[in-house]
PDB file of N, CA and C in Angstrom:
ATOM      1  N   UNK A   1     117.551 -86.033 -90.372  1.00  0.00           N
ATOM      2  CA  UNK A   1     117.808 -86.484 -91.707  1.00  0.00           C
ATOM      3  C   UNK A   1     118.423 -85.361 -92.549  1.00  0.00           C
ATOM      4  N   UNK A   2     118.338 -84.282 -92.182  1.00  0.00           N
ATOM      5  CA  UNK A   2     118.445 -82.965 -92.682  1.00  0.00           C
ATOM      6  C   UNK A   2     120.167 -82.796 -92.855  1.00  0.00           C
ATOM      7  N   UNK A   3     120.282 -83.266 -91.170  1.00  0.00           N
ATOM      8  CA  UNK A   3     121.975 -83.354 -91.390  1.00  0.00           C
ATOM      9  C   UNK A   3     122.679 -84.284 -92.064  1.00  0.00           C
ATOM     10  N   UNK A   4     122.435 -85.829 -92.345  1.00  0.00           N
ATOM     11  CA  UNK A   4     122.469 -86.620 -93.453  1.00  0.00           C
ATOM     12  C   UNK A   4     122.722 -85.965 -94.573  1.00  0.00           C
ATOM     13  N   UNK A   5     121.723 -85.259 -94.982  1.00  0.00           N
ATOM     14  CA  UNK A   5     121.647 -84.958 -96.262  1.00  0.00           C
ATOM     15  C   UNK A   5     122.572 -83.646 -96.471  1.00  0.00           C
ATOM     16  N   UNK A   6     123.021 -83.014 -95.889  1.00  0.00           N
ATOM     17  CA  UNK A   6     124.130 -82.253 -95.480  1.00  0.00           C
ATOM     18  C   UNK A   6     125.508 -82.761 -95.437  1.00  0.00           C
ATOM     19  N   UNK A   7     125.644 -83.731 -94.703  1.00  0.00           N
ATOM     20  CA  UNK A   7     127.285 -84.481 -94.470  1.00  0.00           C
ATOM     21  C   UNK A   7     127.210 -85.121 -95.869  1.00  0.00           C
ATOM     22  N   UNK A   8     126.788 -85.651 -96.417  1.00  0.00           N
ATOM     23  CA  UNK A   8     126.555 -86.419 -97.810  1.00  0.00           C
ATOM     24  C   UNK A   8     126.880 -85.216 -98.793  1.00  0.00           C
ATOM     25  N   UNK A   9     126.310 -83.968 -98.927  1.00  0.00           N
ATOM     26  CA  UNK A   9     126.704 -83.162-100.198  1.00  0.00           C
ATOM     27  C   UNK A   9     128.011 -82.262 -99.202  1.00  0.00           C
ATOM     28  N   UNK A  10     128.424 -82.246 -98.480  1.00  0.00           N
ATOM     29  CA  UNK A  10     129.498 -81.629 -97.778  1.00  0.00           C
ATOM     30  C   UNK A  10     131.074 -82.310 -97.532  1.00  0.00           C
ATOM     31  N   UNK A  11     131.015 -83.305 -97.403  1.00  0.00           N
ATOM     32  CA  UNK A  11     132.150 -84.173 -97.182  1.00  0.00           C
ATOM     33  C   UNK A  11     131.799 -85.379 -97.491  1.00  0.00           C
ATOM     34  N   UNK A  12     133.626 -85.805 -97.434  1.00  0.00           N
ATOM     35  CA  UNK A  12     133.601 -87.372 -98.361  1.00  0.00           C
ATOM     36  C   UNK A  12     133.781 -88.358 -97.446  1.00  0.00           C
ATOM     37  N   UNK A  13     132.616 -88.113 -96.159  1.00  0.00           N
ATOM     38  CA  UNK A  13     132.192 -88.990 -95.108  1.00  0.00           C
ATOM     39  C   UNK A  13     131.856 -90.470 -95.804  1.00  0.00           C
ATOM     40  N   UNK A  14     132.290 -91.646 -95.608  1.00  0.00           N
ATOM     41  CA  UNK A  14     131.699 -92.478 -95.249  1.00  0.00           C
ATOM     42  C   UNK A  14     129.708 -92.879 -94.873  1.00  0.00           C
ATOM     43  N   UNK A  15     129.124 -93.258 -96.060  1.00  0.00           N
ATOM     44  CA  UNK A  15     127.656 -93.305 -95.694  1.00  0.00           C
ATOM     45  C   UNK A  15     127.421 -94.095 -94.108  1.00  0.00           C
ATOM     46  N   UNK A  16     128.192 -94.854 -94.302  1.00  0.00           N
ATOM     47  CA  UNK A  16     128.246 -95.697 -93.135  1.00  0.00           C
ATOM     48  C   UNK A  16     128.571 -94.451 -91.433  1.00  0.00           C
ATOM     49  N   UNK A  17     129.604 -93.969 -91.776  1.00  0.00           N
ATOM     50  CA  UNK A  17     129.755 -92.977 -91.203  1.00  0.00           C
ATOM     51  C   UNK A  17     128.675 -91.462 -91.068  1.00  0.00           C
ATOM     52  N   UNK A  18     128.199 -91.463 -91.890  1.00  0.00           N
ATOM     53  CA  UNK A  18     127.292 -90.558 -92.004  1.00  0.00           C
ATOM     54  C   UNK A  18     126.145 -90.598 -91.392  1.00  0.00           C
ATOM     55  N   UNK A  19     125.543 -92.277 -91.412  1.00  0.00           N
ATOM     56  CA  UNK A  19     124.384 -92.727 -90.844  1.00  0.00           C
ATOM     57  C   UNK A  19     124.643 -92.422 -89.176  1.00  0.00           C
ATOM     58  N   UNK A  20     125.741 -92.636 -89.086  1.00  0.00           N
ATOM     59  CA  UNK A  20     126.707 -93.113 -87.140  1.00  0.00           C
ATOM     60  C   UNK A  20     126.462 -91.528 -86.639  1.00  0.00           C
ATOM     61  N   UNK A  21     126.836 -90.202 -87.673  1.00  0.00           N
ATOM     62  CA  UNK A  21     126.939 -89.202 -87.151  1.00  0.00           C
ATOM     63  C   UNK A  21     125.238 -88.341 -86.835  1.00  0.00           C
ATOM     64  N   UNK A  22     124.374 -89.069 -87.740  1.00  0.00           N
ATOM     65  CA  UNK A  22     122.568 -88.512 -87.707  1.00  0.00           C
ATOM     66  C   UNK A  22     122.272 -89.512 -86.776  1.00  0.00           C
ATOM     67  N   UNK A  23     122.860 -90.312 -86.244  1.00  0.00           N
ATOM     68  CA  UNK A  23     122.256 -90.837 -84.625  1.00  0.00           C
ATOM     69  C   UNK A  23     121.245 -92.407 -85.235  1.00  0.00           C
ATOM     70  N   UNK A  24     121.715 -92.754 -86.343  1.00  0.00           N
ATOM     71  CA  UNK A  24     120.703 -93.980 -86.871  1.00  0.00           C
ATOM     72  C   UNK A  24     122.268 -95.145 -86.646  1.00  0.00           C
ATOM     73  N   UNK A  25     121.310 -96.103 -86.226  1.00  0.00           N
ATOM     74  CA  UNK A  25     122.459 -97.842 -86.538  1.00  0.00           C
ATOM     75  C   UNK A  25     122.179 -98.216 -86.961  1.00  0.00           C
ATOM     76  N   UNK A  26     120.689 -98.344 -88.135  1.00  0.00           N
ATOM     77  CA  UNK A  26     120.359 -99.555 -88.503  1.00  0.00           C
ATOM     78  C   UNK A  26     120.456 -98.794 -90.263  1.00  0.00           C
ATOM     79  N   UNK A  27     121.684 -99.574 -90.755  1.00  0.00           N
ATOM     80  CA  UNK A  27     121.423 -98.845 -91.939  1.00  0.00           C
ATOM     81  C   UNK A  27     120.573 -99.167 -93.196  1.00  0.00           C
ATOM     82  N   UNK A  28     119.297 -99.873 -92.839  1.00  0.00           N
ATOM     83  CA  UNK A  28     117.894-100.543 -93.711  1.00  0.00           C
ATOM     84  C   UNK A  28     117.586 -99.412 -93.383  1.00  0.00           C
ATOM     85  N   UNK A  29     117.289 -98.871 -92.185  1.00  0.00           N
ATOM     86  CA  UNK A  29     116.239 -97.775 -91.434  1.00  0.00           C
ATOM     87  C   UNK A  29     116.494 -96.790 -92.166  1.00  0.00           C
ATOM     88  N   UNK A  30     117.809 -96.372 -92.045  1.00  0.00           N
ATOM     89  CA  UNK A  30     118.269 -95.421 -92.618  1.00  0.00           C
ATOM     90  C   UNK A  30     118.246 -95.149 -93.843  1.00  0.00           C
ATOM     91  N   UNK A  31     118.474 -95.945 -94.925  1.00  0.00           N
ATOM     92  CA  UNK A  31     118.806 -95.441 -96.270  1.00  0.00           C
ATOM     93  C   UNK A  31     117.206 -95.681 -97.076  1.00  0.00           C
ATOM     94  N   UNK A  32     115.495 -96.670 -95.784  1.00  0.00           N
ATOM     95  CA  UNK A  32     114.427 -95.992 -96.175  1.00  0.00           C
ATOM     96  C   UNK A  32     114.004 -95.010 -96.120  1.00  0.00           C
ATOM     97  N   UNK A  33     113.952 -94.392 -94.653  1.00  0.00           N
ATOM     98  CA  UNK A  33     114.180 -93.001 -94.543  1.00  0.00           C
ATOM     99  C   UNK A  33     114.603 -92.439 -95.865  1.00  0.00           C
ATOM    100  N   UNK A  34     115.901 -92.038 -95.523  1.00  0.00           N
ATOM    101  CA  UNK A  34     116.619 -90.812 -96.372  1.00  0.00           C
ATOM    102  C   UNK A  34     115.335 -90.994 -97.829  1.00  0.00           C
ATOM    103  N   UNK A  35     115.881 -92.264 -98.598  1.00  0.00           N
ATOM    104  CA  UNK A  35     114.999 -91.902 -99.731  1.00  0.00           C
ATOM    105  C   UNK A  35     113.583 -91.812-100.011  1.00  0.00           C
ATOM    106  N   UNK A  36     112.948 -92.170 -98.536  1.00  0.00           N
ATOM    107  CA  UNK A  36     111.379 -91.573 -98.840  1.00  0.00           C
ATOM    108  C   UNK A  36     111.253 -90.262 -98.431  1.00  0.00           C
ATOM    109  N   UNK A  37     112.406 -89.613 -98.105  1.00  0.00           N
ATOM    110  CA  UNK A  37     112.368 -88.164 -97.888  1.00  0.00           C
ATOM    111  C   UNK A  37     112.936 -87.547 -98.892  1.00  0.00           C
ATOM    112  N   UNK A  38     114.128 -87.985 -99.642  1.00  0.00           N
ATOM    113  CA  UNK A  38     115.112 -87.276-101.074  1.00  0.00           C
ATOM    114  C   UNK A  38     114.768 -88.104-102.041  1.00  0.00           C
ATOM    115  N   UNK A  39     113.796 -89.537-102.640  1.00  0.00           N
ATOM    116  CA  UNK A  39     114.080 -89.921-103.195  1.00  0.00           C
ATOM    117  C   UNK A  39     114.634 -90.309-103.816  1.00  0.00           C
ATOM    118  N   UNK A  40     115.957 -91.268-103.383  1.00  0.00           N
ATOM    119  CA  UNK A  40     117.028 -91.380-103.655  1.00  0.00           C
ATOM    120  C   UNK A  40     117.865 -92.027-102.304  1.00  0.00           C
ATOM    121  N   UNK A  41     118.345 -92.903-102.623  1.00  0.00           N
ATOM    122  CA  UNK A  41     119.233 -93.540-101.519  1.00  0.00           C
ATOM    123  C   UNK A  41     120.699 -92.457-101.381  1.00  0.00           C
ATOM    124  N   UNK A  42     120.861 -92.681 -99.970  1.00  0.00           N
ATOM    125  CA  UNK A  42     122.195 -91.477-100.025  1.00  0.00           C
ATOM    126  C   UNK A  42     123.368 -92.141-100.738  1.00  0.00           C
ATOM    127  N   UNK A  43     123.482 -93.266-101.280  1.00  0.00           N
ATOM    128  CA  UNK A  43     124.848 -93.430-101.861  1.00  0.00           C
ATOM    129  C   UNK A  43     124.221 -92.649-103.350  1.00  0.00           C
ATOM    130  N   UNK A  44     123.537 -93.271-103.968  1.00  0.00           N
ATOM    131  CA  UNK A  44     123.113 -91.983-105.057  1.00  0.00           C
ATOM    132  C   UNK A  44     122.636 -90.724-104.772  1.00  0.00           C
ATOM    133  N   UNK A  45     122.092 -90.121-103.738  1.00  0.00           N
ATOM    134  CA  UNK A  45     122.442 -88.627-103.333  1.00  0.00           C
ATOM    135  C   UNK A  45     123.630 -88.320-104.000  1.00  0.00           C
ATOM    136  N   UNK A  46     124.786 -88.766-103.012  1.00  0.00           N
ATOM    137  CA  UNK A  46     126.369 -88.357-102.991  1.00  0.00           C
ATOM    138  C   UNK A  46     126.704 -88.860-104.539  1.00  0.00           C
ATOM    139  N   UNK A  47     126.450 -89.993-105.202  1.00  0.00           N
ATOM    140  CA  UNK A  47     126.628 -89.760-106.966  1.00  0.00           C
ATOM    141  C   UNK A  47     126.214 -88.386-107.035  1.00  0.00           C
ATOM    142  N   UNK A  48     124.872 -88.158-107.032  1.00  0.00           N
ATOM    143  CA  UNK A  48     124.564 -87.337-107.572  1.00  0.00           C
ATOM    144  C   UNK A  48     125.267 -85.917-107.568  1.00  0.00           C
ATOM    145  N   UNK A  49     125.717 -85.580-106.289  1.00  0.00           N
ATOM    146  CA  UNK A  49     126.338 -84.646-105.836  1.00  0.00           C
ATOM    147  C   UNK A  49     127.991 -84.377-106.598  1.00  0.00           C
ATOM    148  N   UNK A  50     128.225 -85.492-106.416  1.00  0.00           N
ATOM    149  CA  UNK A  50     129.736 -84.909-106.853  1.00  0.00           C
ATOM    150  C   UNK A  50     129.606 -85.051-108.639  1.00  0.00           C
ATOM    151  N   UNK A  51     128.558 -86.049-109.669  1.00  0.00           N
ATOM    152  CA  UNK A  51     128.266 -85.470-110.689  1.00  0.00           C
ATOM    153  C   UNK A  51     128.169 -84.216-111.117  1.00  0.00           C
ATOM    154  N   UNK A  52     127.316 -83.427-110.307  1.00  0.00           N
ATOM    155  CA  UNK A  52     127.076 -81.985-109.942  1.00  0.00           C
ATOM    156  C   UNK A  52     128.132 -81.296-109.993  1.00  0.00           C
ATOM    157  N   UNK A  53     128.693 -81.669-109.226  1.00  0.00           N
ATOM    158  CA  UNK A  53     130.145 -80.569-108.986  1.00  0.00           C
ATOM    159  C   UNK A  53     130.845 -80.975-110.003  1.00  0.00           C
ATOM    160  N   UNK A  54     131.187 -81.942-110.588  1.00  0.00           N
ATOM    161  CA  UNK A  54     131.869 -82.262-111.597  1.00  0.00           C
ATOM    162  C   UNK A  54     131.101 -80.980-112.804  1.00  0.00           C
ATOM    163  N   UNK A  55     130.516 -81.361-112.784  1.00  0.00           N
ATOM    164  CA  UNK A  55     129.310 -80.689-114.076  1.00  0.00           C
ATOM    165  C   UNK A  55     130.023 -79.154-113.964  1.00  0.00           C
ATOM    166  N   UNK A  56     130.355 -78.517-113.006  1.00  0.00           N
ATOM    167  CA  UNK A  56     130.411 -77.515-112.588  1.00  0.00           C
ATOM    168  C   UNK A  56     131.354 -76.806-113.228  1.00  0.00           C
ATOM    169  N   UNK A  57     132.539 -77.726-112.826  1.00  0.00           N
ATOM    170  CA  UNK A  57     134.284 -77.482-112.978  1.00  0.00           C
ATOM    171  C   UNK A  57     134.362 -77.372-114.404  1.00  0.00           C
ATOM    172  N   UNK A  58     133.482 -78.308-115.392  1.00  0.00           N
ATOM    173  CA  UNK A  58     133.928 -78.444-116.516  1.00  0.00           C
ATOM    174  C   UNK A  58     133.228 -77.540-117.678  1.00  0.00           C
ATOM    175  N   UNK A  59     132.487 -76.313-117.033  1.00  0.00           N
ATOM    176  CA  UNK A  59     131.667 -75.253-117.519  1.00  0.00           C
ATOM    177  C   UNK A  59     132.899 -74.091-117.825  1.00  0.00           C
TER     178      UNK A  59
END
């Protein structure tokens, strides 16, 4: 899940794709996971992330 949460703040992978590359198919499984571990589903992870970086640029 670790790497999930890695490809998600690293590149503009595809969640769908992202799930395919951490070795999960079932993407229910997956996006309970992720957020009972980040709180947060990875499509809002990756909001969150590029908010972030946005936030960043405009400092």
């Amino acid at each position: 899940m670790s790497h999930a949460g890695r490809l998600l703040t690293t590149t503009d992978l595809p969640v769908s794709e992202v799930m395919n590359e951490s070795g999960f198919t079932n993407q229910n499984i997956f996006n309970q996971l992720f957020k009972n571990l980040y709180g947060m589903t990875p499509r809002q992870s990756r909001i969150s992330t590029v908010n972030t970086e946005y936030s960043k640029e405009s400092i």
